[in-house]
N, C-alpha and C. Protein backbone atom coordinates (compact mmCIF):
# COMPACT_ATOMS: atom_id res chain seq x y z
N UNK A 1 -49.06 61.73 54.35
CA UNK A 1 -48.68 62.76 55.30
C UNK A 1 -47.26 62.49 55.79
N UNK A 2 -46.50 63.52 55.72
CA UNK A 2 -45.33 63.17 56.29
C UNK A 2 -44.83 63.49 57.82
N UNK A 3 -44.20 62.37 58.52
CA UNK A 3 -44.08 61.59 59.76
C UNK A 3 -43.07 63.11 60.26
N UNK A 4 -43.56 63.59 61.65
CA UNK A 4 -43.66 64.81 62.22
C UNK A 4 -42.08 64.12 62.54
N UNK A 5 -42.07 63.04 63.24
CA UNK A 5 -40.92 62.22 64.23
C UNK A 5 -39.58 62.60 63.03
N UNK A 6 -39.94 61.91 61.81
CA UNK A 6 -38.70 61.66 60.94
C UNK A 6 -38.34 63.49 60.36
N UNK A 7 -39.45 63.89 60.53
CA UNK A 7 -38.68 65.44 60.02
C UNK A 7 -37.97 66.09 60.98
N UNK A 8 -38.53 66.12 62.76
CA UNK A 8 -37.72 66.52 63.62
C UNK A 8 -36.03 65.96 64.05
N UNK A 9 -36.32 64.88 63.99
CA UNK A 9 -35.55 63.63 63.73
C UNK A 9 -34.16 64.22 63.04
N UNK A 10 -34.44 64.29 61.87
CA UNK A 10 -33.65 65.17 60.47
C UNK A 10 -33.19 66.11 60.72
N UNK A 11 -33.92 67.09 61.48
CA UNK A 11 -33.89 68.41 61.69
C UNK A 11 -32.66 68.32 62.75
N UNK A 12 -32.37 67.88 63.63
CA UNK A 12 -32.06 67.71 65.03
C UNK A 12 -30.40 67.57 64.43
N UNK A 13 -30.45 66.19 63.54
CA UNK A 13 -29.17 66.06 63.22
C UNK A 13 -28.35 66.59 62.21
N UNK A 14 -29.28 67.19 61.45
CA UNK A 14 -29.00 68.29 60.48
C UNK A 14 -28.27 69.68 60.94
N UNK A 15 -28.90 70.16 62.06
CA UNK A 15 -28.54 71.06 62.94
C UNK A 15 -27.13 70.48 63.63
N UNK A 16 -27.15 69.64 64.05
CA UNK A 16 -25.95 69.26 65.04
C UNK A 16 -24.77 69.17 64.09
N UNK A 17 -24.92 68.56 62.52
CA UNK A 17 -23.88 68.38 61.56
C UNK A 17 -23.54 70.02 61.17
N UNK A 18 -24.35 70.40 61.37
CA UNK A 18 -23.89 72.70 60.81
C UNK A 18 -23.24 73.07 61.78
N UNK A 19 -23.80 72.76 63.19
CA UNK A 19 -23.05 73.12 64.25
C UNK A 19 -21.37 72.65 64.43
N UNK A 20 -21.38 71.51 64.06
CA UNK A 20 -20.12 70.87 64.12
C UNK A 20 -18.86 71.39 62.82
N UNK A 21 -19.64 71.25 61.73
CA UNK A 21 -19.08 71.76 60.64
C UNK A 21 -18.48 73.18 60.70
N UNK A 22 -19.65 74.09 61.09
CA UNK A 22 -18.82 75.55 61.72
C UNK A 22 -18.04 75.77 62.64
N UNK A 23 -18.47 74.99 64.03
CA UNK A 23 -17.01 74.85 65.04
C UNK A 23 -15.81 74.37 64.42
N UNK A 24 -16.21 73.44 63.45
CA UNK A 24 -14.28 72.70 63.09
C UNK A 24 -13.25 73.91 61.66
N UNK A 25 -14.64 74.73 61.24
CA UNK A 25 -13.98 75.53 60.63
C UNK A 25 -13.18 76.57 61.61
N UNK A 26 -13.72 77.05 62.75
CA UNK A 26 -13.35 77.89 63.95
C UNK A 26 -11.99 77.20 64.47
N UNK A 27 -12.04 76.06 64.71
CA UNK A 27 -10.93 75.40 65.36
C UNK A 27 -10.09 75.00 64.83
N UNK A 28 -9.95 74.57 62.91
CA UNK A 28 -9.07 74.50 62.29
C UNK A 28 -7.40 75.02 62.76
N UNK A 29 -6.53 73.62 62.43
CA UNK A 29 -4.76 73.88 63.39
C UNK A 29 -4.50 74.77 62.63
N UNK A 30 -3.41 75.31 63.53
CA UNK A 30 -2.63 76.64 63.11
C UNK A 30 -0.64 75.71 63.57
N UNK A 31 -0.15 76.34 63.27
CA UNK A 31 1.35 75.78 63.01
C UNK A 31 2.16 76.99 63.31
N UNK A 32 3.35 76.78 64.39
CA UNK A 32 4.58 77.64 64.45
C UNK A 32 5.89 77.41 63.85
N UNK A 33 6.17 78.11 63.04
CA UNK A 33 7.69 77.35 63.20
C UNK A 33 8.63 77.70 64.26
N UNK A 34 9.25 76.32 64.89
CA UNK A 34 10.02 76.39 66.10
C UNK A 34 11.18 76.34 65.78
N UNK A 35 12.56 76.65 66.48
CA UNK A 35 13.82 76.32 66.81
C UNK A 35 14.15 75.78 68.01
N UNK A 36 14.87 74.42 67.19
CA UNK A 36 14.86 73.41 68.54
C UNK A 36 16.03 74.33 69.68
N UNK A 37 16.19 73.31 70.80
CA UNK A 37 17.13 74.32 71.56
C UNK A 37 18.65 74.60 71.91
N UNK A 38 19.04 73.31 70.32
CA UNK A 38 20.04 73.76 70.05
C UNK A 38 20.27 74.42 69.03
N UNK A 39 19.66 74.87 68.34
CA UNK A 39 19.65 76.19 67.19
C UNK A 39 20.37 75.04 65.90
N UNK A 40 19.94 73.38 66.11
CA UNK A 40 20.90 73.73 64.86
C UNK A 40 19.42 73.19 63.54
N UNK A 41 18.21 72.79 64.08
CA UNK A 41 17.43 72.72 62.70
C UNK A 41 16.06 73.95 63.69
N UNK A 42 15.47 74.39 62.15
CA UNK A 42 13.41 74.23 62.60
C UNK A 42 12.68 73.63 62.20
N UNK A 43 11.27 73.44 62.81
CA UNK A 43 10.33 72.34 62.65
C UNK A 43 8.93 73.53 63.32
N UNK A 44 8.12 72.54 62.66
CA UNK A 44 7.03 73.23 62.75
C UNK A 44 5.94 72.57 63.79
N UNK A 45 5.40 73.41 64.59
CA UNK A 45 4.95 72.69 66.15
C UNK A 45 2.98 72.96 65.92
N UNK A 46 2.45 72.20 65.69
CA UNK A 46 1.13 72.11 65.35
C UNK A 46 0.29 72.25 66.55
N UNK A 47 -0.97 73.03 66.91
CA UNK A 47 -2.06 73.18 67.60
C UNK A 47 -2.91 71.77 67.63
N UNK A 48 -3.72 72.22 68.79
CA UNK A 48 -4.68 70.49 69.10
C UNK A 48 -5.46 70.49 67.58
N UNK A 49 -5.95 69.24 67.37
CA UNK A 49 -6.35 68.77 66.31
C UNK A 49 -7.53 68.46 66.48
N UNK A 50 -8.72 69.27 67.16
CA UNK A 50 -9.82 69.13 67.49
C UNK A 50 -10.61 69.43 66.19
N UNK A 51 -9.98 70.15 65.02
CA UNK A 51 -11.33 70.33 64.06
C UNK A 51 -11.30 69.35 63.20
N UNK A 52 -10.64 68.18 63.25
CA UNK A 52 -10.48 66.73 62.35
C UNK A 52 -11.90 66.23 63.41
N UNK A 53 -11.84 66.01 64.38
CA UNK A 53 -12.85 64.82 65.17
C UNK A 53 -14.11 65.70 64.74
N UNK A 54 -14.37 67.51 65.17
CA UNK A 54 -15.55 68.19 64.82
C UNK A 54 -16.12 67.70 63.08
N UNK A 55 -15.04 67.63 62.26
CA UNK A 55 -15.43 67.44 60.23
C UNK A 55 -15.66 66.23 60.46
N UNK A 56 -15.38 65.13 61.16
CA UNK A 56 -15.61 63.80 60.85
C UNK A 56 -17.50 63.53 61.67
N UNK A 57 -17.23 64.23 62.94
CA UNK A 57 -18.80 64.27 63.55
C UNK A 57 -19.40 64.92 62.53
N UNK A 58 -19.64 65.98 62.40
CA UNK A 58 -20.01 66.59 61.01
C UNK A 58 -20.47 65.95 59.71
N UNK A 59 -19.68 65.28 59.41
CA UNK A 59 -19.60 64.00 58.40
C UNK A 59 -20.96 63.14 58.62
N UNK A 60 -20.69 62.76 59.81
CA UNK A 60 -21.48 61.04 60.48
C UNK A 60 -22.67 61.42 60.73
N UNK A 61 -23.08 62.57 61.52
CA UNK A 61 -24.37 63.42 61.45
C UNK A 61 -25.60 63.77 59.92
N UNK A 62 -24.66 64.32 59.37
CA UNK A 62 -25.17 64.20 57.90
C UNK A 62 -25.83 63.13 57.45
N UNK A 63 -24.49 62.40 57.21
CA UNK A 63 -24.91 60.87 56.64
C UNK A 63 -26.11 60.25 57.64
N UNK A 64 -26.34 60.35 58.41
CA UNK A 64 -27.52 59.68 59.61
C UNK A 64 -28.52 60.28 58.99
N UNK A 65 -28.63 62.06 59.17
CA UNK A 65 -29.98 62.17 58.68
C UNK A 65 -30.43 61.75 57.04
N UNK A 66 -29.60 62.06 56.33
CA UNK A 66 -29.13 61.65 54.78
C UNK A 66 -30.07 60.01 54.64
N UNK A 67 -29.70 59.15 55.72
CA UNK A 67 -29.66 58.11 55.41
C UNK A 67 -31.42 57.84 56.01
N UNK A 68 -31.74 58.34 57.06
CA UNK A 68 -33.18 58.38 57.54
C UNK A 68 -34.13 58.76 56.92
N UNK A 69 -33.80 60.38 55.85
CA UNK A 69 -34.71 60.45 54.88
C UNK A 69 -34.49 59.33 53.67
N UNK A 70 -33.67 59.01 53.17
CA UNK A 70 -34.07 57.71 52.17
C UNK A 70 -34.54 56.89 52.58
N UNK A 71 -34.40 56.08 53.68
CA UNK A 71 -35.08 54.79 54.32
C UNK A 71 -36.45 55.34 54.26
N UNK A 72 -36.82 56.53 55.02
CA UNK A 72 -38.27 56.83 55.00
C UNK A 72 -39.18 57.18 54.06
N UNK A 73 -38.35 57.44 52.81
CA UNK A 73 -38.79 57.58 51.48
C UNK A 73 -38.37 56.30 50.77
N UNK A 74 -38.04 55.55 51.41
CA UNK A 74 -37.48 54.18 50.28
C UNK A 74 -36.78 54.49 49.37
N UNK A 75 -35.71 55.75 49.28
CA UNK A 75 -34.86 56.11 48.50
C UNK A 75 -35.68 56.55 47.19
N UNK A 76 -36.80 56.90 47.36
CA UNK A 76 -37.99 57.55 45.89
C UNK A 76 -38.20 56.65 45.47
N UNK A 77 -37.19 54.75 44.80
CA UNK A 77 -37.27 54.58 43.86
C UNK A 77 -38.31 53.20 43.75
N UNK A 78 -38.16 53.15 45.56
CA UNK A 78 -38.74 51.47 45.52
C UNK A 78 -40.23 51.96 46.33
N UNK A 79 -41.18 50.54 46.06
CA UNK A 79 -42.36 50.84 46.45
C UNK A 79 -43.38 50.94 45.53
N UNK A 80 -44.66 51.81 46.15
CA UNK A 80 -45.82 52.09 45.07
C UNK A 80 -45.27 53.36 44.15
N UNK A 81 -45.72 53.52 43.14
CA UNK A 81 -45.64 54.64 42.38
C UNK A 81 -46.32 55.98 42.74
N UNK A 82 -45.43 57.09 42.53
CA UNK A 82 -45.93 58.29 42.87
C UNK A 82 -47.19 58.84 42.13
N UNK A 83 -48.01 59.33 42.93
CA UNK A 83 -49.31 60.09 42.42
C UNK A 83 -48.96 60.97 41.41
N UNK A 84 -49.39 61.50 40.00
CA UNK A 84 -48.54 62.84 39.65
C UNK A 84 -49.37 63.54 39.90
N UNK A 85 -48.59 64.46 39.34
CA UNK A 85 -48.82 66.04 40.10
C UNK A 85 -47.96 67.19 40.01
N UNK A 86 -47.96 68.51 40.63
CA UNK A 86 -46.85 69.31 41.16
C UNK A 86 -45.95 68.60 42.37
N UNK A 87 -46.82 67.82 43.09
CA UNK A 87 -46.19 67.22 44.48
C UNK A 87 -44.73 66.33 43.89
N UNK A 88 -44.82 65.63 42.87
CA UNK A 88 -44.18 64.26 42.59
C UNK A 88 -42.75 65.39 41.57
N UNK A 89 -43.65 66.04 40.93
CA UNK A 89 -42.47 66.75 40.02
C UNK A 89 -41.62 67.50 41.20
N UNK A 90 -41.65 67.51 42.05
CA UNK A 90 -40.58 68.86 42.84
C UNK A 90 -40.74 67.39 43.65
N UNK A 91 -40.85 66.53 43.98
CA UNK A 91 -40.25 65.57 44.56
C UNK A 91 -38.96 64.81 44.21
N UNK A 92 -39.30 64.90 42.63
CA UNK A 92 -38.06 64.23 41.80
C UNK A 92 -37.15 65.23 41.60
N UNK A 93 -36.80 66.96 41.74
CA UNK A 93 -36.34 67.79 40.90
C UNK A 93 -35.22 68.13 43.06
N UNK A 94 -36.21 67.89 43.85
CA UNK A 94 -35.70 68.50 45.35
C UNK A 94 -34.92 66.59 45.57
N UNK A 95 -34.91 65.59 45.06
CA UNK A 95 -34.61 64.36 45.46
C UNK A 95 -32.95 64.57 44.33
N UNK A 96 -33.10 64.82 43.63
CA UNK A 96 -31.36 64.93 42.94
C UNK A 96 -30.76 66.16 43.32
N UNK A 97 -31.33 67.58 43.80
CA UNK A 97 -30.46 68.51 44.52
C UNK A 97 -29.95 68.44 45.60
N UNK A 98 -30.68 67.51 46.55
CA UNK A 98 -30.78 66.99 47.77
C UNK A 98 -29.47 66.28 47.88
N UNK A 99 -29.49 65.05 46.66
CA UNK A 99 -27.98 64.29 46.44
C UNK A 99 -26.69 65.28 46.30
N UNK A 100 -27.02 66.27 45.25
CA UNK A 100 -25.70 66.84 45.01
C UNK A 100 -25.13 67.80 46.35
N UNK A 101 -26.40 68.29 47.01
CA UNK A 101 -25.36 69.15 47.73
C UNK A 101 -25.24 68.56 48.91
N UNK A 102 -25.84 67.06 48.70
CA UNK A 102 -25.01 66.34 50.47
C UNK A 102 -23.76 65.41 49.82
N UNK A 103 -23.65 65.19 48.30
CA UNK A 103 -22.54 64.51 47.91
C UNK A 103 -21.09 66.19 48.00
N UNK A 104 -21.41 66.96 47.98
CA UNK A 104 -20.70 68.49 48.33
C UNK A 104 -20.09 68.47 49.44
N UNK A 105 -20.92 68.58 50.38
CA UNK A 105 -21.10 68.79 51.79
C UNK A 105 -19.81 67.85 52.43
N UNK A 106 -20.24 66.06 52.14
CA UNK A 106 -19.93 65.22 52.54
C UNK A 106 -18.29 65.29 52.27
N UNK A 107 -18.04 65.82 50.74
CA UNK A 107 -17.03 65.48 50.31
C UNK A 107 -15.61 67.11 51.12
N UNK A 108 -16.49 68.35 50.85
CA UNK A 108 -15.62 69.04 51.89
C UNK A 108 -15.42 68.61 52.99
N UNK A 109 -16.58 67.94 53.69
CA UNK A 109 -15.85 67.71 55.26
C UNK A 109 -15.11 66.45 55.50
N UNK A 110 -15.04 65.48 54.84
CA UNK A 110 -14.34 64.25 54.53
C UNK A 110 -12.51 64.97 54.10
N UNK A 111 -12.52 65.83 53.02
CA UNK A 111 -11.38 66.30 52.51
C UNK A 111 -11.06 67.21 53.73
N UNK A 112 -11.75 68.30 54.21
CA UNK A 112 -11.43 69.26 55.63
C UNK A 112 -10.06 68.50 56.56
N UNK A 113 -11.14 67.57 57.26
CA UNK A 113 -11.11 66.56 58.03
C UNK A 113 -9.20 65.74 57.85
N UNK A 114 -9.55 65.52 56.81
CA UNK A 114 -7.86 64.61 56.19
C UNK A 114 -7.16 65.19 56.05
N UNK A 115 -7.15 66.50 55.44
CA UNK A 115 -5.94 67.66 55.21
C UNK A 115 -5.64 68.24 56.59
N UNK A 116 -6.53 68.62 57.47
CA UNK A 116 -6.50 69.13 58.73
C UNK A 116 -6.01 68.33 59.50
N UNK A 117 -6.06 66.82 59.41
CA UNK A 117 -5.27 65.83 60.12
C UNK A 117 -3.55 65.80 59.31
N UNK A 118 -3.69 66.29 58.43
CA UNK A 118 -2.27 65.81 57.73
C UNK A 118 -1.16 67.14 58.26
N UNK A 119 -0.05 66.82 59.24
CA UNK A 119 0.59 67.02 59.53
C UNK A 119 2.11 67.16 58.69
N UNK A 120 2.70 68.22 58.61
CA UNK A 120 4.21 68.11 57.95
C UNK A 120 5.22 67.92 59.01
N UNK A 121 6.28 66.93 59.09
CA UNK A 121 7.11 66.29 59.66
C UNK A 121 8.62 66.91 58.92
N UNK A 122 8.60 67.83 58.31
CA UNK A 122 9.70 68.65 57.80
C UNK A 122 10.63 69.39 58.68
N UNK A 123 12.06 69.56 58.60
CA UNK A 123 12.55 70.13 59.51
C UNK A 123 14.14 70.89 58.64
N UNK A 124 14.33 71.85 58.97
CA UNK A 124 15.38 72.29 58.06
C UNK A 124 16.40 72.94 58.83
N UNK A 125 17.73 73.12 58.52
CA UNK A 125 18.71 73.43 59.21
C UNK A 125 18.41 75.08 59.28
N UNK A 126 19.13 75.57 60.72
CA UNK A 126 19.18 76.41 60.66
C UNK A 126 19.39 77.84 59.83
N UNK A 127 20.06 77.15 59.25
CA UNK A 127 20.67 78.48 58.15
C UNK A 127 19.31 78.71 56.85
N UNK A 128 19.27 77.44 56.28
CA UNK A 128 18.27 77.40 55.33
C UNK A 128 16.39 78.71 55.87
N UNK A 129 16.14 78.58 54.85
CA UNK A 129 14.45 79.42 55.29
C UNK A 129 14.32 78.54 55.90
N UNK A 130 12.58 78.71 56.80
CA UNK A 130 11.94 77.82 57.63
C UNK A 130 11.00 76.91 57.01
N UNK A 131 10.52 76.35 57.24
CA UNK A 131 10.11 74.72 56.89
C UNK A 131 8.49 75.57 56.63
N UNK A 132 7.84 74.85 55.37
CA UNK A 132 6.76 75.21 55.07
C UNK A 132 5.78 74.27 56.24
N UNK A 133 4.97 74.96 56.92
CA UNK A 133 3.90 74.46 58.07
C UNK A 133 2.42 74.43 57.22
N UNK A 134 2.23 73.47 56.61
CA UNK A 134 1.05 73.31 55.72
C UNK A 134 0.10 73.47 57.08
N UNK A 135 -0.82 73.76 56.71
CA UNK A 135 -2.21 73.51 57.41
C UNK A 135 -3.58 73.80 56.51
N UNK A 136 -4.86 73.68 57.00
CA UNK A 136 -5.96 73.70 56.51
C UNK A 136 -6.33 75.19 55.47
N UNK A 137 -6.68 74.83 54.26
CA UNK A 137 -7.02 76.28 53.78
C UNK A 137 -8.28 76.53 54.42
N UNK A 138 -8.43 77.83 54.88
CA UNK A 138 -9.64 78.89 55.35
C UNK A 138 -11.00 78.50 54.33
N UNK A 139 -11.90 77.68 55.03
CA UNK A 139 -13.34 77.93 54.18
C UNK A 139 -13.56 77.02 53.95
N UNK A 140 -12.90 75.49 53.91
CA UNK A 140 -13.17 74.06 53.37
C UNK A 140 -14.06 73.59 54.54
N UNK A 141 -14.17 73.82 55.53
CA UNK A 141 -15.15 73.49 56.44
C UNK A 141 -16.32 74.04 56.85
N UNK A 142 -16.02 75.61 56.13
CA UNK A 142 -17.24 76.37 56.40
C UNK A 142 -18.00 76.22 54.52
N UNK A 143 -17.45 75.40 53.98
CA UNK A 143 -18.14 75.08 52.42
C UNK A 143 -19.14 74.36 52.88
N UNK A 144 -18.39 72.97 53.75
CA UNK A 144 -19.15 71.89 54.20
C UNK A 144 -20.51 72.52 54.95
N UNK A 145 -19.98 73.63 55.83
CA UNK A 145 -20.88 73.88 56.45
C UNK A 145 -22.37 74.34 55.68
N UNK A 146 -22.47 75.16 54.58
CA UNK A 146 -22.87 75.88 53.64
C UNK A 146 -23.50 74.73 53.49
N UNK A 147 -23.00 74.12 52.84
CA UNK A 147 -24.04 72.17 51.92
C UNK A 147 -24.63 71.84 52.83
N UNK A 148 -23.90 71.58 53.84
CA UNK A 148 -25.20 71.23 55.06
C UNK A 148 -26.10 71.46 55.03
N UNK A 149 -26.20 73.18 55.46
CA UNK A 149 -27.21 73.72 55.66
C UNK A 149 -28.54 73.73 54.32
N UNK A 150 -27.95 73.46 53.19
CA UNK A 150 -28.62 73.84 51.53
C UNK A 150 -29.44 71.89 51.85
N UNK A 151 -28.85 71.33 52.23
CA UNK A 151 -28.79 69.84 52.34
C UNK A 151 -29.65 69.50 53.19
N UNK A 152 -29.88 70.31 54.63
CA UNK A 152 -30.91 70.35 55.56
C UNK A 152 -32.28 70.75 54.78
N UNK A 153 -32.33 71.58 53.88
CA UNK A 153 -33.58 72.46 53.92
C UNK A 153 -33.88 71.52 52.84
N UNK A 154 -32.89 71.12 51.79
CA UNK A 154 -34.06 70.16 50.89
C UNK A 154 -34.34 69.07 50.83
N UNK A 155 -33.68 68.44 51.84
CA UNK A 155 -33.94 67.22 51.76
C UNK A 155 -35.47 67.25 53.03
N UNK A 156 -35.17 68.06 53.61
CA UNK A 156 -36.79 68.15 54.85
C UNK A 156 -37.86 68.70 53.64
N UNK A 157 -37.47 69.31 52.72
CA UNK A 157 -38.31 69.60 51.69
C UNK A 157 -39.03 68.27 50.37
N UNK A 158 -37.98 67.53 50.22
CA UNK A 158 -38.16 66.28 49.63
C UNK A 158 -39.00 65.37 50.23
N UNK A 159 -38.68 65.19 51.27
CA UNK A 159 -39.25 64.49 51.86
C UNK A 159 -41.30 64.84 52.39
N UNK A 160 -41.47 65.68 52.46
CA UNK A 160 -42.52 66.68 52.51
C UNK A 160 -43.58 66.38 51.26
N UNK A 161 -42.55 66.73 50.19
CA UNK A 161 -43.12 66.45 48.83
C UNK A 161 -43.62 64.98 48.48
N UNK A 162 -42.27 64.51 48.80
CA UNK A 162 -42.60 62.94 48.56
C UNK A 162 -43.86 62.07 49.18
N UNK A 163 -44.20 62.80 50.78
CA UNK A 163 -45.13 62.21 51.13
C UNK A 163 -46.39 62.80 50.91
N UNK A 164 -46.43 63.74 49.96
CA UNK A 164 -47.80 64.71 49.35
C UNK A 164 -48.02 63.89 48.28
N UNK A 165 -47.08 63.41 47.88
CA UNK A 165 -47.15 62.78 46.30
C UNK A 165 -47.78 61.39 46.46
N UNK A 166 -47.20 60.74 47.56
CA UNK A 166 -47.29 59.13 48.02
C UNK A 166 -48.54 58.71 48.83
N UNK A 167 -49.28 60.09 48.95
CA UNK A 167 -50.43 59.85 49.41
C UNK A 167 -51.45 60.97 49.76
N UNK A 168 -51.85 61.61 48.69
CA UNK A 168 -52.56 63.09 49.04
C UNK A 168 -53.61 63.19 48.01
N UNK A 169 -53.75 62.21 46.72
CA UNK A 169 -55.15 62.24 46.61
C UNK A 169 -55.12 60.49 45.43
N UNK A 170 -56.25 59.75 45.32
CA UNK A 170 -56.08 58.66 44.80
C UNK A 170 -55.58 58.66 43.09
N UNK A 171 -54.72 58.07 42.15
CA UNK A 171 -54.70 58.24 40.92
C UNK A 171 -56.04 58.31 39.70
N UNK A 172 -56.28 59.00 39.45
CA UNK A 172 -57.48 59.51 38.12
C UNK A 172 -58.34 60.03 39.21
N UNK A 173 -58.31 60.53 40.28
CA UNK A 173 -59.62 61.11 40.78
C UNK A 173 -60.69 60.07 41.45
N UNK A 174 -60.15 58.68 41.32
CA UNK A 174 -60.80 57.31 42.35
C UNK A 174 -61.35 56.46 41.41
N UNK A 175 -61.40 57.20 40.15
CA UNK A 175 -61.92 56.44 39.03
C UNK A 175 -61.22 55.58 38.45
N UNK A 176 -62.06 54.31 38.25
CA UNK A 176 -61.51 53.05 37.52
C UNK A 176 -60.18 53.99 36.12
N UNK A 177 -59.59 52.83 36.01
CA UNK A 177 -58.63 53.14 34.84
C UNK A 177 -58.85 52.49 33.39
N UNK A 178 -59.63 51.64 33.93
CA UNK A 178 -60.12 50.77 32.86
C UNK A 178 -61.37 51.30 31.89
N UNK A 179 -61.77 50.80 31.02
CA UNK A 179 -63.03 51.26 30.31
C UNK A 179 -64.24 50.66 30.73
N UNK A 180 -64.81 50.94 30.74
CA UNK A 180 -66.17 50.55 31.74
C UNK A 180 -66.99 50.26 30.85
N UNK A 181 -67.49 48.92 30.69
CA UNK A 181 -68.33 47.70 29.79
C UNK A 181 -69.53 47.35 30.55
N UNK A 182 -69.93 47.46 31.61
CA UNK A 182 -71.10 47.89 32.50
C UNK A 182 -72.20 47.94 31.43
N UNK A 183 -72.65 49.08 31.33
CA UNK A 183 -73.63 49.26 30.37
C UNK A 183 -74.23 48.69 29.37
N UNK A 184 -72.96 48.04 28.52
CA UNK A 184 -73.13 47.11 27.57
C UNK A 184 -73.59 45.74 27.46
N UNK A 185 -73.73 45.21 28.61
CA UNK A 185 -74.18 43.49 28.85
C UNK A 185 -75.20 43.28 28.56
């Protein structure tokens, strides 16, 4: 049966990593280009940098619940062996989708996060065009956000499975595995 605590648990921080992930896409810097006030270069004057700390919470959230369902599943690989079944097959098939779209997830908001912190220090004379003001492309945080959410539902789904599989009915039906010589003595 799987543990009510570790799915809410999951749930809680799963939620808080979407929440965060979508605010830092919302808050992502924006950039002006300025003229200093003697007109003789411009430079580009950057907004607060609040959606780097939101992608990195985002990040750390994930990875927590990420890391609670493997511990509580022993990562599938260690332990007793799974019962088969339907339970064990969509245990193994929801346990590698589970990886890819939190290795997704993890990796937009890790990249979000660094580009959105990376600042241009460029400045060009007056006369010249104005100084390219890099900032965050539109959607790298709301990708993250997306995996999250794909990342929430299967891994609370994996985990579900896994504990249907790990303990929901005995292997062969309770019956010995062996051949039974009983009779014969």
């Amino acid at each position: 049966m799987a543990s009510t605590v570790i799915l809410v648990v999951v749930l809680i921080f799963d939620v808080i990593a979407f929440g965060l992930a979508v605010a830092a896409e919302q808050r992502r810097s924006t950039a002006q280009v300025v003229t200093d006030s003697e007109d003789n270069y411009k430079y580009c004057v950057y907004d607060s940098d609040i959606s780097t700390g939101l992608g990195v919470g985002a990040l750390l959230f994930l990875f927590a619940s990420q890391a609670i369902i493997m511990v509580a599943s022993r990562c599938f690989c260690c332990g007793k062996a799974l019962n088969p079944g339907g339970s064990r097959a969509w245990a193994v098939i929801l346990f590698i989708t589970c990886w890819v779209t939190f290795l997704i997830a993890e990796i937009c908001l890790l990249a979000g996060s660094v580009r959105n912190a990376y600042h241009t220090k460029y400045r060009t004379i007056f006369s010249e065009d104005p100084p390219s003001c890099e900032t965050l492309r539109k959607g790298v945080f709301g990708a993250g956000a997306a995996f999250t959410f794909f990342t929430a539902i299967l891994s609370e789904l994996y985990y579900v499975c896994y504990s249907k599989a790990r303990g929901s009915f005995p292997a062969y039906g309770g019956r010995e595995t062996g051949v039974g010589m009983g009779t014969y003595s």
